[in-house]
PDB file of N, CA and C in Angstrom:
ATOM      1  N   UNK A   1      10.244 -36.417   1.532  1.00  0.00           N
ATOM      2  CA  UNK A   1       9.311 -35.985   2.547  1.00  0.00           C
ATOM      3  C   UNK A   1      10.000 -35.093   3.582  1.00  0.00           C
ATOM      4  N   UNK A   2      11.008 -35.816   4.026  1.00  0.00           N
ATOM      5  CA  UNK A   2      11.823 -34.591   4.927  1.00  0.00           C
ATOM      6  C   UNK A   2      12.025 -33.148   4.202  1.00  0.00           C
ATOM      7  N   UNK A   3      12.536 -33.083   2.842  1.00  0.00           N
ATOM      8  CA  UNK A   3      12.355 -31.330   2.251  1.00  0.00           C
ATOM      9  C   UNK A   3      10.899 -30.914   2.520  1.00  0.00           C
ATOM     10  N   UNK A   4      10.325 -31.506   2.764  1.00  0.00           N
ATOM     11  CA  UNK A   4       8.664 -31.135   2.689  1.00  0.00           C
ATOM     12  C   UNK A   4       8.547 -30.467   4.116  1.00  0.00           C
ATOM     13  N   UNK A   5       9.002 -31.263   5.038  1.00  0.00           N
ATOM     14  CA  UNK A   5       9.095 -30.855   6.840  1.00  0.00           C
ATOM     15  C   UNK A   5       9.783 -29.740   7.315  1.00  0.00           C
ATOM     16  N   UNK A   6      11.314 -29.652   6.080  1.00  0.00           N
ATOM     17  CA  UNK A   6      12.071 -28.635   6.408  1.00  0.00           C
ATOM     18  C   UNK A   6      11.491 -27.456   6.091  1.00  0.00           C
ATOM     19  N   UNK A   7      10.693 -27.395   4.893  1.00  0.00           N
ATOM     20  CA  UNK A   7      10.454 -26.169   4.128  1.00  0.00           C
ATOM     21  C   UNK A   7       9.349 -25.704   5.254  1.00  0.00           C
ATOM     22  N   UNK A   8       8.665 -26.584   6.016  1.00  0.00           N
ATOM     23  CA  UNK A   8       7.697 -26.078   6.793  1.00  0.00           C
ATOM     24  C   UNK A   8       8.092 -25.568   8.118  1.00  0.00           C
ATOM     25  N   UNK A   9       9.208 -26.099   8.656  1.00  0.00           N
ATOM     26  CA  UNK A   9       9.615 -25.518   9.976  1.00  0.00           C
ATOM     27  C   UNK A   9      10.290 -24.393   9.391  1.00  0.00           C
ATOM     28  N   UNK A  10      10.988 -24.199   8.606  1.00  0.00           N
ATOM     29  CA  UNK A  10      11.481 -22.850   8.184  1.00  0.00           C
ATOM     30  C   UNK A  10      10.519 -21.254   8.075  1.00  0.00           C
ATOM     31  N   UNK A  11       9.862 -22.098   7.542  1.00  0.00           N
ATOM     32  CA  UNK A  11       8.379 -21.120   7.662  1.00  0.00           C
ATOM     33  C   UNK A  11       7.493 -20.769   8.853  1.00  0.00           C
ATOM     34  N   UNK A  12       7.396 -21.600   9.415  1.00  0.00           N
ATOM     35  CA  UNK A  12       7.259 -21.792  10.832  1.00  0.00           C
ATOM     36  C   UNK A  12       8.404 -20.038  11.488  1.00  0.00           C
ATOM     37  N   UNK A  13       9.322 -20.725  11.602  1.00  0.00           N
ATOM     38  CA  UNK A  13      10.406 -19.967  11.990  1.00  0.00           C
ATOM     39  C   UNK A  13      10.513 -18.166  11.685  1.00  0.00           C
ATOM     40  N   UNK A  14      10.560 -18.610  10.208  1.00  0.00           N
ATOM     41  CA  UNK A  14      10.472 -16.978   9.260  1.00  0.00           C
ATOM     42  C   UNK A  14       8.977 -16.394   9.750  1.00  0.00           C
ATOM     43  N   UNK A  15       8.378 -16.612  10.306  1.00  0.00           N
ATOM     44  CA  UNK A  15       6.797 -16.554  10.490  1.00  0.00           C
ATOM     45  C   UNK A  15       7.118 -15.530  12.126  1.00  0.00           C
ATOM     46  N   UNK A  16       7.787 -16.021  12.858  1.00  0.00           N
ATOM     47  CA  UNK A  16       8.309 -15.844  14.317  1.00  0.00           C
ATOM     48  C   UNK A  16       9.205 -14.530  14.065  1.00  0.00           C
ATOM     49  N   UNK A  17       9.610 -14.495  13.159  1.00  0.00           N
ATOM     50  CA  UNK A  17      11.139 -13.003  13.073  1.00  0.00           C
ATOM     51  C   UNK A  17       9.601 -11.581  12.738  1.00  0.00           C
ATOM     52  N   UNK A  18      10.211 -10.757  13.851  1.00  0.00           N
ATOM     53  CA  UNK A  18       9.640  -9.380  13.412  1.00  0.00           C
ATOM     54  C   UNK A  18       9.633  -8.821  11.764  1.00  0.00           C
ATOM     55  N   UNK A  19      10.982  -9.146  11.471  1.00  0.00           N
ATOM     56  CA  UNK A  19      10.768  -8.661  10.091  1.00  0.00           C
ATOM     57  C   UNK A  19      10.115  -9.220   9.103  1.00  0.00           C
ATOM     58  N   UNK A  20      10.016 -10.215   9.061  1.00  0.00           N
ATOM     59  CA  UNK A  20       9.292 -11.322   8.359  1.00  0.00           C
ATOM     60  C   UNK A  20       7.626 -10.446   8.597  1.00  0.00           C
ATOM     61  N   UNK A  21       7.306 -10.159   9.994  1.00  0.00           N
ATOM     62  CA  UNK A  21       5.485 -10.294  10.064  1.00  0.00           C
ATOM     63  C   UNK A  21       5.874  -8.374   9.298  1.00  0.00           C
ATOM     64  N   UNK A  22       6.550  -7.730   9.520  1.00  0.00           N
ATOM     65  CA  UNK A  22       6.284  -6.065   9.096  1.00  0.00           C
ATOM     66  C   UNK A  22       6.403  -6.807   7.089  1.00  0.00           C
ATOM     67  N   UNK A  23       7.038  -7.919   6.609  1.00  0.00           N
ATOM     68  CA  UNK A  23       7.088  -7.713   5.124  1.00  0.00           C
ATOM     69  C   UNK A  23       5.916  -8.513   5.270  1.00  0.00           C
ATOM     70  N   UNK A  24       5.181  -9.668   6.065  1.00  0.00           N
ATOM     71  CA  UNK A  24       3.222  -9.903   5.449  1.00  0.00           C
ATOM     72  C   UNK A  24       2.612  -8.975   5.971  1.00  0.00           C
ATOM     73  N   UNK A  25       2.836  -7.794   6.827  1.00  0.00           N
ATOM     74  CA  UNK A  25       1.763  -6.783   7.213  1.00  0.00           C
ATOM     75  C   UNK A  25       1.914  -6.129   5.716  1.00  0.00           C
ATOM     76  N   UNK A  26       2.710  -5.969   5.241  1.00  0.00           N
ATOM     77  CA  UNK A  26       3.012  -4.707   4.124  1.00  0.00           C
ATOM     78  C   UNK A  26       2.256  -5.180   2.956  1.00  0.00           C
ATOM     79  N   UNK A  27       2.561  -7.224   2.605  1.00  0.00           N
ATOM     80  CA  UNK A  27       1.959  -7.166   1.688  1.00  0.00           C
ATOM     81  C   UNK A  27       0.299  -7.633   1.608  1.00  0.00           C
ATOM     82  N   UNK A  28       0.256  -7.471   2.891  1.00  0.00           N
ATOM     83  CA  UNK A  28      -1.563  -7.801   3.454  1.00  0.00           C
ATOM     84  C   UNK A  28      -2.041  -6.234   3.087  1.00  0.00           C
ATOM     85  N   UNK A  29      -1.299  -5.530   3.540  1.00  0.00           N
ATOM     86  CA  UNK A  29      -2.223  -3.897   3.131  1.00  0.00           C
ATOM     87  C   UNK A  29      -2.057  -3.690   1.713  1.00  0.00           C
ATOM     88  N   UNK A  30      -0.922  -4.190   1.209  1.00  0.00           N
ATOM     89  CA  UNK A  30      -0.917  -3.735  -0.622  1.00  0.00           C
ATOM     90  C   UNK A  30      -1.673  -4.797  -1.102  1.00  0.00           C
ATOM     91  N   UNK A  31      -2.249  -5.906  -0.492  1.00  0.00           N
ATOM     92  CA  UNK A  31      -2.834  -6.627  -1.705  1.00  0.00           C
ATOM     93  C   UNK A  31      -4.380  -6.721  -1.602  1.00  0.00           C
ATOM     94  N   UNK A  32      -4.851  -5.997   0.141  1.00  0.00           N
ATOM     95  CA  UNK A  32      -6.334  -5.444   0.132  1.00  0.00           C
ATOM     96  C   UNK A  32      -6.657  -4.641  -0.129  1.00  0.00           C
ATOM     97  N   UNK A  33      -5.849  -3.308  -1.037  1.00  0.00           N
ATOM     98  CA  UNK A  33      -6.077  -2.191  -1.411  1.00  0.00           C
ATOM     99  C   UNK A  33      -6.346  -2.492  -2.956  1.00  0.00           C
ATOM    100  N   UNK A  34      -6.523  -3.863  -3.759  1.00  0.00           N
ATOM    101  CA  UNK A  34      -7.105  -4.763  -4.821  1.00  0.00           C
ATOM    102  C   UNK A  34      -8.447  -5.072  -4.317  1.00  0.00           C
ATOM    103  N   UNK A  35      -8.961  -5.872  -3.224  1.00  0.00           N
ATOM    104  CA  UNK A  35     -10.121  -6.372  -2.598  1.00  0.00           C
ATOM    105  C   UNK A  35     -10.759  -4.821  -2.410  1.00  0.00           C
ATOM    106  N   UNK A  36     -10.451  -3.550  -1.704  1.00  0.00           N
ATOM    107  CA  UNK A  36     -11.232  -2.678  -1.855  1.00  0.00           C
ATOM    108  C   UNK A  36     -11.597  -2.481  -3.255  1.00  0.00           C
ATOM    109  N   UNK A  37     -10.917  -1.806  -4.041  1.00  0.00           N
ATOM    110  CA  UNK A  37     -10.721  -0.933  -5.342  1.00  0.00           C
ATOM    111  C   UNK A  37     -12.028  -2.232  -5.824  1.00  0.00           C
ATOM    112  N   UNK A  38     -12.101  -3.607  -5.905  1.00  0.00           N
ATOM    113  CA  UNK A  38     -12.775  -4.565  -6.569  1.00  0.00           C
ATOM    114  C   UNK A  38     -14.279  -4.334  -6.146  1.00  0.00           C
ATOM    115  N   UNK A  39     -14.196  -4.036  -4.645  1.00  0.00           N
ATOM    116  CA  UNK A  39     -15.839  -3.496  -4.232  1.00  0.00           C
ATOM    117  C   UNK A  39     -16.305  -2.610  -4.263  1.00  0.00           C
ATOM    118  N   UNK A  40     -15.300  -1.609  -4.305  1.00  0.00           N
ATOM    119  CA  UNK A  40     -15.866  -0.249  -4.663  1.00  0.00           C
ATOM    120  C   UNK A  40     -16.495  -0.053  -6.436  1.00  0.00           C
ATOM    121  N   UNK A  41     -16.129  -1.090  -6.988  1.00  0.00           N
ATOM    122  CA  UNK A  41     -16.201  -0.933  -8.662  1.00  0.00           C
ATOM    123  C   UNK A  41     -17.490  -1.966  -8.246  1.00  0.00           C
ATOM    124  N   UNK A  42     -17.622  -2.467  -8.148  1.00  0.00           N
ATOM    125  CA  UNK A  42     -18.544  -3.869  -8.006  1.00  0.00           C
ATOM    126  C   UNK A  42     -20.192  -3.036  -7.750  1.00  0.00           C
ATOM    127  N   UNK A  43     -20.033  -2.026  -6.349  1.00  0.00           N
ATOM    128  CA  UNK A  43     -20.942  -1.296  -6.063  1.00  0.00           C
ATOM    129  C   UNK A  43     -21.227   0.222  -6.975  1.00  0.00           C
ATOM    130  N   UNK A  44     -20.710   0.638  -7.628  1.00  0.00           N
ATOM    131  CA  UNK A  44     -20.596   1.537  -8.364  1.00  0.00           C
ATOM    132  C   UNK A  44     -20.962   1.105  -9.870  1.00  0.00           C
ATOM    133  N   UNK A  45     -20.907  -0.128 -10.013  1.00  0.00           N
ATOM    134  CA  UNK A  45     -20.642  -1.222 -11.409  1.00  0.00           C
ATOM    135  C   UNK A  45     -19.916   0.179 -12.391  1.00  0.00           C
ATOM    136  N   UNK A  46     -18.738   0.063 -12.164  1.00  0.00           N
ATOM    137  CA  UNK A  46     -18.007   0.765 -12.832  1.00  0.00           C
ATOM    138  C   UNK A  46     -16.609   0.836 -12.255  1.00  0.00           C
ATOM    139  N   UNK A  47     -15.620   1.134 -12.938  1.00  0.00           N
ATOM    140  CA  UNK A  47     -14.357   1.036 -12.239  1.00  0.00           C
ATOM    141  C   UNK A  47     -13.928   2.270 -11.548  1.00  0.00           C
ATOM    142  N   UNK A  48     -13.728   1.922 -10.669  1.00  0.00           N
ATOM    143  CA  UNK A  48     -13.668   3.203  -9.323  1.00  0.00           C
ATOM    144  C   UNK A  48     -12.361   3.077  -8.198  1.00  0.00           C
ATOM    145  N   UNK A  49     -11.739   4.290  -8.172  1.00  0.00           N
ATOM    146  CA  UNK A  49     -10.663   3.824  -7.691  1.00  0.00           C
ATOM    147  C   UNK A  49     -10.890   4.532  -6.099  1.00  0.00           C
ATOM    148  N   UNK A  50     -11.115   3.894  -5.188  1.00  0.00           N
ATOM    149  CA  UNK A  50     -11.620   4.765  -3.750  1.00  0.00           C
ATOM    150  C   UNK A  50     -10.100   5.484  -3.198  1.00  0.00           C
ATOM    151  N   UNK A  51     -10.308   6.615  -1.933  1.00  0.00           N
ATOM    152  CA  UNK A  51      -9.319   7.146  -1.588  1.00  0.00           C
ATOM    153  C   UNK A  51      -8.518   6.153  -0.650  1.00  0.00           C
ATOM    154  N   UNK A  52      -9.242   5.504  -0.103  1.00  0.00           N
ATOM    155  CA  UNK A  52      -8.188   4.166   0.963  1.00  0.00           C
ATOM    156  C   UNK A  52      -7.311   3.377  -0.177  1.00  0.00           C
ATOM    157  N   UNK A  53      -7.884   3.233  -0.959  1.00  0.00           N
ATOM    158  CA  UNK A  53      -6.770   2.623  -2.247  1.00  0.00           C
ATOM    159  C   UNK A  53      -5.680   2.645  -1.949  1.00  0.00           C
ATOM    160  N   UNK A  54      -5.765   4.443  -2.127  1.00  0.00           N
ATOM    161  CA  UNK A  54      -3.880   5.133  -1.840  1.00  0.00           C
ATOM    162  C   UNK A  54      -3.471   5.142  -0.733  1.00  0.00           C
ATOM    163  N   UNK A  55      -4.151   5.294   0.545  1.00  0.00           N
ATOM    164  CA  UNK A  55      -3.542   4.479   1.862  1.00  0.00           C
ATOM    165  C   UNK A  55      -3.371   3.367   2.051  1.00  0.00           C
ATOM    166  N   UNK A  56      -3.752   2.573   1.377  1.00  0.00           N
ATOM    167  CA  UNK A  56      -3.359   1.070   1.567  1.00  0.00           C
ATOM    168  C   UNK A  56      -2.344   1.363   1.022  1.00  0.00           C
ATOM    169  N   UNK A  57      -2.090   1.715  -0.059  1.00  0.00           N
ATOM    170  CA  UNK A  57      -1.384   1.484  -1.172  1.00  0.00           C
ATOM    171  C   UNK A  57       0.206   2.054  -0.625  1.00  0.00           C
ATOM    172  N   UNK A  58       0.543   3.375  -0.355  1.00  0.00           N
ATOM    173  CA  UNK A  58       1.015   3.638   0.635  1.00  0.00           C
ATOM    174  C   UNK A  58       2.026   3.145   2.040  1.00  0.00           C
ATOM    175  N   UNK A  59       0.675   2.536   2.662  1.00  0.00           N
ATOM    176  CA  UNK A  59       1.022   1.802   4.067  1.00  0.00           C
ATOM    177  C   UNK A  59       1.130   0.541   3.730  1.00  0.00           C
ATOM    178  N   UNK A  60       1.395  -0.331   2.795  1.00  0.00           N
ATOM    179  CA  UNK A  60       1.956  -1.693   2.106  1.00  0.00           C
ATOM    180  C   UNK A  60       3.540  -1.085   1.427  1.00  0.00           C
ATOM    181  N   UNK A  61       2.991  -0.245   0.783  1.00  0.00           N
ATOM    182  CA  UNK A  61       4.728   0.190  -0.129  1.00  0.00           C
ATOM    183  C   UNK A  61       5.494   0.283   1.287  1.00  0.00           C
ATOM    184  N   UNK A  62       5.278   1.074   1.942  1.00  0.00           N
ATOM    185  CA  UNK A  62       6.117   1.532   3.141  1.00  0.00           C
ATOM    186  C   UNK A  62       6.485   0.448   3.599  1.00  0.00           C
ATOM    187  N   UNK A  63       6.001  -0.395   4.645  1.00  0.00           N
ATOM    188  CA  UNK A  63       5.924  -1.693   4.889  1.00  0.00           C
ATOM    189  C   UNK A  63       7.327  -2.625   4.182  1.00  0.00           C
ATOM    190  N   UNK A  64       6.580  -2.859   2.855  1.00  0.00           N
ATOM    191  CA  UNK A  64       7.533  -3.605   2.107  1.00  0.00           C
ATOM    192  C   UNK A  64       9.152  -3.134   1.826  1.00  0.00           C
ATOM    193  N   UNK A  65       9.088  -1.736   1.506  1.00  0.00           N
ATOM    194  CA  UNK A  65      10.023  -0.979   1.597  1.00  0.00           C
ATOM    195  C   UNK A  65      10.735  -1.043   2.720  1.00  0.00           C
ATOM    196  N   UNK A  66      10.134  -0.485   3.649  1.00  0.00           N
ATOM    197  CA  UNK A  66      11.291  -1.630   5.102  1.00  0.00           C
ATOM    198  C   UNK A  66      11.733  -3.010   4.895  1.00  0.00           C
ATOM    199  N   UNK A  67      10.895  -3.505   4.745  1.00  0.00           N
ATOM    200  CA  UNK A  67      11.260  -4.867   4.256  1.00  0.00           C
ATOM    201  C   UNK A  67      12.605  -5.604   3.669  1.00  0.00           C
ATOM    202  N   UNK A  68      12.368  -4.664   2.785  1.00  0.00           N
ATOM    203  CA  UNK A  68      13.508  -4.652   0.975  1.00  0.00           C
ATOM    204  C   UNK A  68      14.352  -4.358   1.743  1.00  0.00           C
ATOM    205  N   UNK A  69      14.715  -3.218   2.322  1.00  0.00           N
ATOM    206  CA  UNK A  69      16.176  -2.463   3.381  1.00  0.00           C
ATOM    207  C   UNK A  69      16.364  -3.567   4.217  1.00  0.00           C
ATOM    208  N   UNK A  70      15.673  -4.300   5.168  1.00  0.00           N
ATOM    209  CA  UNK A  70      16.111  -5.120   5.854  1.00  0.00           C
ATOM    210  C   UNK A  70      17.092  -6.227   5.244  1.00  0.00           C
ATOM    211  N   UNK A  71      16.466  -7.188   4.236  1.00  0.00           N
ATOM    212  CA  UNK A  71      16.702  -8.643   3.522  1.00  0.00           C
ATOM    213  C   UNK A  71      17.723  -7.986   2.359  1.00  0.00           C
ATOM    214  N   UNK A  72      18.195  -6.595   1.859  1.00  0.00           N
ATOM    215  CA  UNK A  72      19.190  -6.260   1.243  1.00  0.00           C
ATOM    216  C   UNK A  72      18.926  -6.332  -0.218  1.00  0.00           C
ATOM    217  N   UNK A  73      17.373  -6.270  -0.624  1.00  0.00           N
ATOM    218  CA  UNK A  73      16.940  -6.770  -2.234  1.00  0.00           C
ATOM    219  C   UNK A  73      17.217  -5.253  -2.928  1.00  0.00           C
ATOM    220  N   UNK A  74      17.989  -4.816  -3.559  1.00  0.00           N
ATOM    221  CA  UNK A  74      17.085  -3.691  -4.269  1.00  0.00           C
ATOM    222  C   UNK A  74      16.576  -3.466  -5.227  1.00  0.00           C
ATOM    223  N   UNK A  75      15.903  -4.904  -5.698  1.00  0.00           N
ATOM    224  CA  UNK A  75      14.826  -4.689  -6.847  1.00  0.00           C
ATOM    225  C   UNK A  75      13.495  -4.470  -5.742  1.00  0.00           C
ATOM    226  N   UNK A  76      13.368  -5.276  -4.859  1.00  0.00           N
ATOM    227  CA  UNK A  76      12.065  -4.140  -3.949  1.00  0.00           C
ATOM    228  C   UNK A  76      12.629  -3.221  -3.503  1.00  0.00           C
ATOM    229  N   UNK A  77      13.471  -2.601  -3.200  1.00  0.00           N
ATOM    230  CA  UNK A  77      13.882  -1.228  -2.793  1.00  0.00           C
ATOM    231  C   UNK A  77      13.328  -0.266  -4.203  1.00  0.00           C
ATOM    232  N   UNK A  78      14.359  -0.967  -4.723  1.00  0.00           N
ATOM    233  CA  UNK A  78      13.755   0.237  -6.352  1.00  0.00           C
ATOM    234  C   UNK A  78      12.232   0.110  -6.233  1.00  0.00           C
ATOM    235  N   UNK A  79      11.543  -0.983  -6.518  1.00  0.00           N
ATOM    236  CA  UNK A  79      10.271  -0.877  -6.883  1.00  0.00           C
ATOM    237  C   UNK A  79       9.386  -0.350  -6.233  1.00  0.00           C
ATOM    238  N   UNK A  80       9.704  -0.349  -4.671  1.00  0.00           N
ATOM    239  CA  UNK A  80       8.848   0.283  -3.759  1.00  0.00           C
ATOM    240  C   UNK A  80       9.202   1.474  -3.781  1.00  0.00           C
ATOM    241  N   UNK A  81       9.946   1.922  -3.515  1.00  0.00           N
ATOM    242  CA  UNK A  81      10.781   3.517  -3.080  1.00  0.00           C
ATOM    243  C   UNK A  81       9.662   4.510  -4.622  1.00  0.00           C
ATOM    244  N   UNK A  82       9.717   3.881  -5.539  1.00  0.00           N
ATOM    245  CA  UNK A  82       9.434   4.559  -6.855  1.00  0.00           C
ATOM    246  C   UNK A  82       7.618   4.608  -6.889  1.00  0.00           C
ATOM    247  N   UNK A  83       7.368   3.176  -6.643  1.00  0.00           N
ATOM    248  CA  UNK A  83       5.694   3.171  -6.158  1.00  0.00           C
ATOM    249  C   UNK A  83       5.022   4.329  -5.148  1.00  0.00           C
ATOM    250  N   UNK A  84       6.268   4.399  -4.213  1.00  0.00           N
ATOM    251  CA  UNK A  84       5.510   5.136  -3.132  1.00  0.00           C
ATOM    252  C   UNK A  84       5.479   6.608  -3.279  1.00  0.00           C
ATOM    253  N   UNK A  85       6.440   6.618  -4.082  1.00  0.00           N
ATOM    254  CA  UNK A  85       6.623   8.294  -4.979  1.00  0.00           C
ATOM    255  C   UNK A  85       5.001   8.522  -5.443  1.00  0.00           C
ATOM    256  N   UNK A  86       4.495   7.817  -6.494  1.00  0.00           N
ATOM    257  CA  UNK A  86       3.301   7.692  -7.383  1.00  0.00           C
ATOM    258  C   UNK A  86       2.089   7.980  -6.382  1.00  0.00           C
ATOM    259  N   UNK A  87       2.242   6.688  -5.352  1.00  0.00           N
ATOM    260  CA  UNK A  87       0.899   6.750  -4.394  1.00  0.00           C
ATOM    261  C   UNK A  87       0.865   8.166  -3.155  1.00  0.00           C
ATOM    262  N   UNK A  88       2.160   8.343  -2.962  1.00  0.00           N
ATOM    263  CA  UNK A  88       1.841   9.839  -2.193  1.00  0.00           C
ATOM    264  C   UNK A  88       1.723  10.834  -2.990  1.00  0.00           C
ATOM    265  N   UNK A  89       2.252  10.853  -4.466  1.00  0.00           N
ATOM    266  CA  UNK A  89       1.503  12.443  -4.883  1.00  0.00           C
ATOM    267  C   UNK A  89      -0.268  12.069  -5.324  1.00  0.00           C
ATOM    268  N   UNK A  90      -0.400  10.483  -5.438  1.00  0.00           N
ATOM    269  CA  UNK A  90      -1.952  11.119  -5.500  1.00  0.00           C
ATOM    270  C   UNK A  90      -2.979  11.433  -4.500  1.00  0.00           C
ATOM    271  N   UNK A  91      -1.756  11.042  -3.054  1.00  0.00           N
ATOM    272  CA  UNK A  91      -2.872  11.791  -2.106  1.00  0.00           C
ATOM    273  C   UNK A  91      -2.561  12.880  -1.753  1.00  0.00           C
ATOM    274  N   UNK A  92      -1.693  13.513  -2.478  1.00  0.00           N
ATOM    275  CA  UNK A  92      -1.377  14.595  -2.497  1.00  0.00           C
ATOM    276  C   UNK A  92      -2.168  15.802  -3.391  1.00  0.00           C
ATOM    277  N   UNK A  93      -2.845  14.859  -4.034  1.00  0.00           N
ATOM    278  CA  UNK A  93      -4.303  15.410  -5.438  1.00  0.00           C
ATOM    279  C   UNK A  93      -5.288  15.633  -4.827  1.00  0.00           C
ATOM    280  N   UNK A  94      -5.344  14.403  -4.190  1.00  0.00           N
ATOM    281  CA  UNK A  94      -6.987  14.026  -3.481  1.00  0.00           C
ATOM    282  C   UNK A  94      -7.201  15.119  -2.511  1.00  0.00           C
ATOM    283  N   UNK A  95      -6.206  15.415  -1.413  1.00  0.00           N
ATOM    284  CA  UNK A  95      -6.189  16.055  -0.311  1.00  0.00           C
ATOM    285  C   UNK A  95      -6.172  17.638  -0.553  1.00  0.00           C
ATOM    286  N   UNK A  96      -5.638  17.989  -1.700  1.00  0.00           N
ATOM    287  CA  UNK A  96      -5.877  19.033  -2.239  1.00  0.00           C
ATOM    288  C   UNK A  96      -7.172  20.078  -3.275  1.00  0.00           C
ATOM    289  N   UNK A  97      -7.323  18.519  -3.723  1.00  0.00           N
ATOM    290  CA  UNK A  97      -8.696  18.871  -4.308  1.00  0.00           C
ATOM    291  C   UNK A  97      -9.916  19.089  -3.336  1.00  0.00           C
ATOM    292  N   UNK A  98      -9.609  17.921  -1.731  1.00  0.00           N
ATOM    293  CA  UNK A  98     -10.757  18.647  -1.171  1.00  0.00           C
ATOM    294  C   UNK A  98     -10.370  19.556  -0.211  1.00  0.00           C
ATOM    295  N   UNK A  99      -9.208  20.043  -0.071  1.00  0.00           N
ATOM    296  CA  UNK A  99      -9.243  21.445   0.208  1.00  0.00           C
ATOM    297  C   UNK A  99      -9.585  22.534  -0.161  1.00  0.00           C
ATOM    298  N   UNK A 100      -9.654  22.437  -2.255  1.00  0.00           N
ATOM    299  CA  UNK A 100     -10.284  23.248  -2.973  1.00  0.00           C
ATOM    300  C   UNK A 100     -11.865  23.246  -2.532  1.00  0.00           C
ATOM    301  N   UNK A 101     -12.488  22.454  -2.570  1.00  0.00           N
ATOM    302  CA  UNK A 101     -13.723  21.884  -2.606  1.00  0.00           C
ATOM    303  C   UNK A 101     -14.193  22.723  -1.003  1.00  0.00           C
ATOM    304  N   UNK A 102     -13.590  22.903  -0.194  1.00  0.00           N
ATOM    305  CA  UNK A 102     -13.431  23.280   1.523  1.00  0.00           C
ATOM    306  C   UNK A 102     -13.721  24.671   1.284  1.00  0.00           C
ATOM    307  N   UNK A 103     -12.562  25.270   0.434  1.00  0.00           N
ATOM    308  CA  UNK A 103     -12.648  26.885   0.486  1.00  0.00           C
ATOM    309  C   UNK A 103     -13.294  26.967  -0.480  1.00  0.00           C
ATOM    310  N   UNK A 104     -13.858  26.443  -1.663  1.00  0.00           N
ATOM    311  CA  UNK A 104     -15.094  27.066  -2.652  1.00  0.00           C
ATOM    312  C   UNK A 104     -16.520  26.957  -1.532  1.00  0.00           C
ATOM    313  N   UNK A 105     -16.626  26.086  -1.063  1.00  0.00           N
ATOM    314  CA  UNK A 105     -17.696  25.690  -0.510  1.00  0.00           C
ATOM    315  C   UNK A 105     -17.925  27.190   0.982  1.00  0.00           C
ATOM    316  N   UNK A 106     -16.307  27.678   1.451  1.00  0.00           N
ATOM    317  CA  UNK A 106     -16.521  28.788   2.303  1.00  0.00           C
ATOM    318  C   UNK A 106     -16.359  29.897   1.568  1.00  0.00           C
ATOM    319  N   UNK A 107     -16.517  29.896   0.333  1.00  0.00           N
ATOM    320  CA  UNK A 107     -16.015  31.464  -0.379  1.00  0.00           C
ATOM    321  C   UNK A 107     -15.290  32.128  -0.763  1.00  0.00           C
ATOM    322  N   UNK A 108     -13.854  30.994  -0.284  1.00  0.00           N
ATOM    323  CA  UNK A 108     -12.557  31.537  -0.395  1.00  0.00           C
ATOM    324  C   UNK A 108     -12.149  31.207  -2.017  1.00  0.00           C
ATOM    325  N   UNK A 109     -10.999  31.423  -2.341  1.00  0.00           N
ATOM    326  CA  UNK A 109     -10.144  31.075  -3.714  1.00  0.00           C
ATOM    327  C   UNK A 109      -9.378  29.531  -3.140  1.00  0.00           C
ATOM    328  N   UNK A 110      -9.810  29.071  -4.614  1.00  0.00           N
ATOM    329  CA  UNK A 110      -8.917  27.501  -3.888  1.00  0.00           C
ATOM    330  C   UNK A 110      -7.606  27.856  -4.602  1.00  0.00           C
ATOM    331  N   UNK A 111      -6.569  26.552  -4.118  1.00  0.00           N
ATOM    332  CA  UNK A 111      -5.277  26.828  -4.336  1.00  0.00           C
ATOM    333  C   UNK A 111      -5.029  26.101  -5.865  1.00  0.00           C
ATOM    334  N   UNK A 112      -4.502  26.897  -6.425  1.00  0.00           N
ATOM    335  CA  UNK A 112      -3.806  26.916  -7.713  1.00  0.00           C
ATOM    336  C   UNK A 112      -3.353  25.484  -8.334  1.00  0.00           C
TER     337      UNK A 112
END
C-alpha cells in the first residue's frame, strides 16, 4: 500500500514541475487533434481530415518535442522532430492551395 501512496505523491509532484505540465499540454493538443479529425468524419460520415488537425498536430509535436530535449529521451526527440517535419509541410499544402484558390478567385496565376 505504501508503493501505492508513493507512486501518487510522485505524481502529485511531477504534476507541479513546469516541464512536466508543457509535456501534458503537448500531449493534450496531439491527442485532441484524434477527437477533432473523429467529428469532423462523424459529421461528414466520411473520413475527413480538418485543417486544425495539422495545428494541433503541430502544437502537440512541438510541445512534446520540448519535452523529449528536456527529460534527454531521443526516441521522442527522433519521433517528434520527424513528425513535425510531415505536419508542417502539410500546412504548408493547405496554406498554399488556398492561396491558389485567393489569386484564381482575383484573376491572378496561382503559384506553381
Amino acid at each position: 500500500m505504501d508503493a501505492v501512496a508513493q507512486y501518487f505523491r510522485e505524481l502529485y509532484v511531477e504534476l507541479k514541475d513546469p516541464w512536466a505540465i508543457i509535456g501534458w499540454l503537448g500531449q493534450i493538443f496531439f491527442t485532441s487533434r484524434f477527437v477533432v479529425q473523429w467529428v469532423a468524419s462523424e459529421r461528414a460520415k466520411k473520413s475527413v481530415i480538418p485543417v486544425s488537425f495539422w495545428y494541433l498536430s503541430v502544437i502537440g509535436t512541438v510541445l512534446l518535442l520540448i519535452y523529449g530535449f528536456y527529460v534527454k529521451k531521443p526516441v521522442y526527440i527522433v519521433g517528434y522532430l520527424f513528425n513535425s517535419i510531415v505536419y508542417i509541410r502539410n500546412i504548408h499544402f493547405i496554406l498554399r492551395e488556398q492561396r491558389n484558390r485567393n489569386h484564381e478567385d482575383a484573376g491572378l496565376h496561382p503559384d506553381p
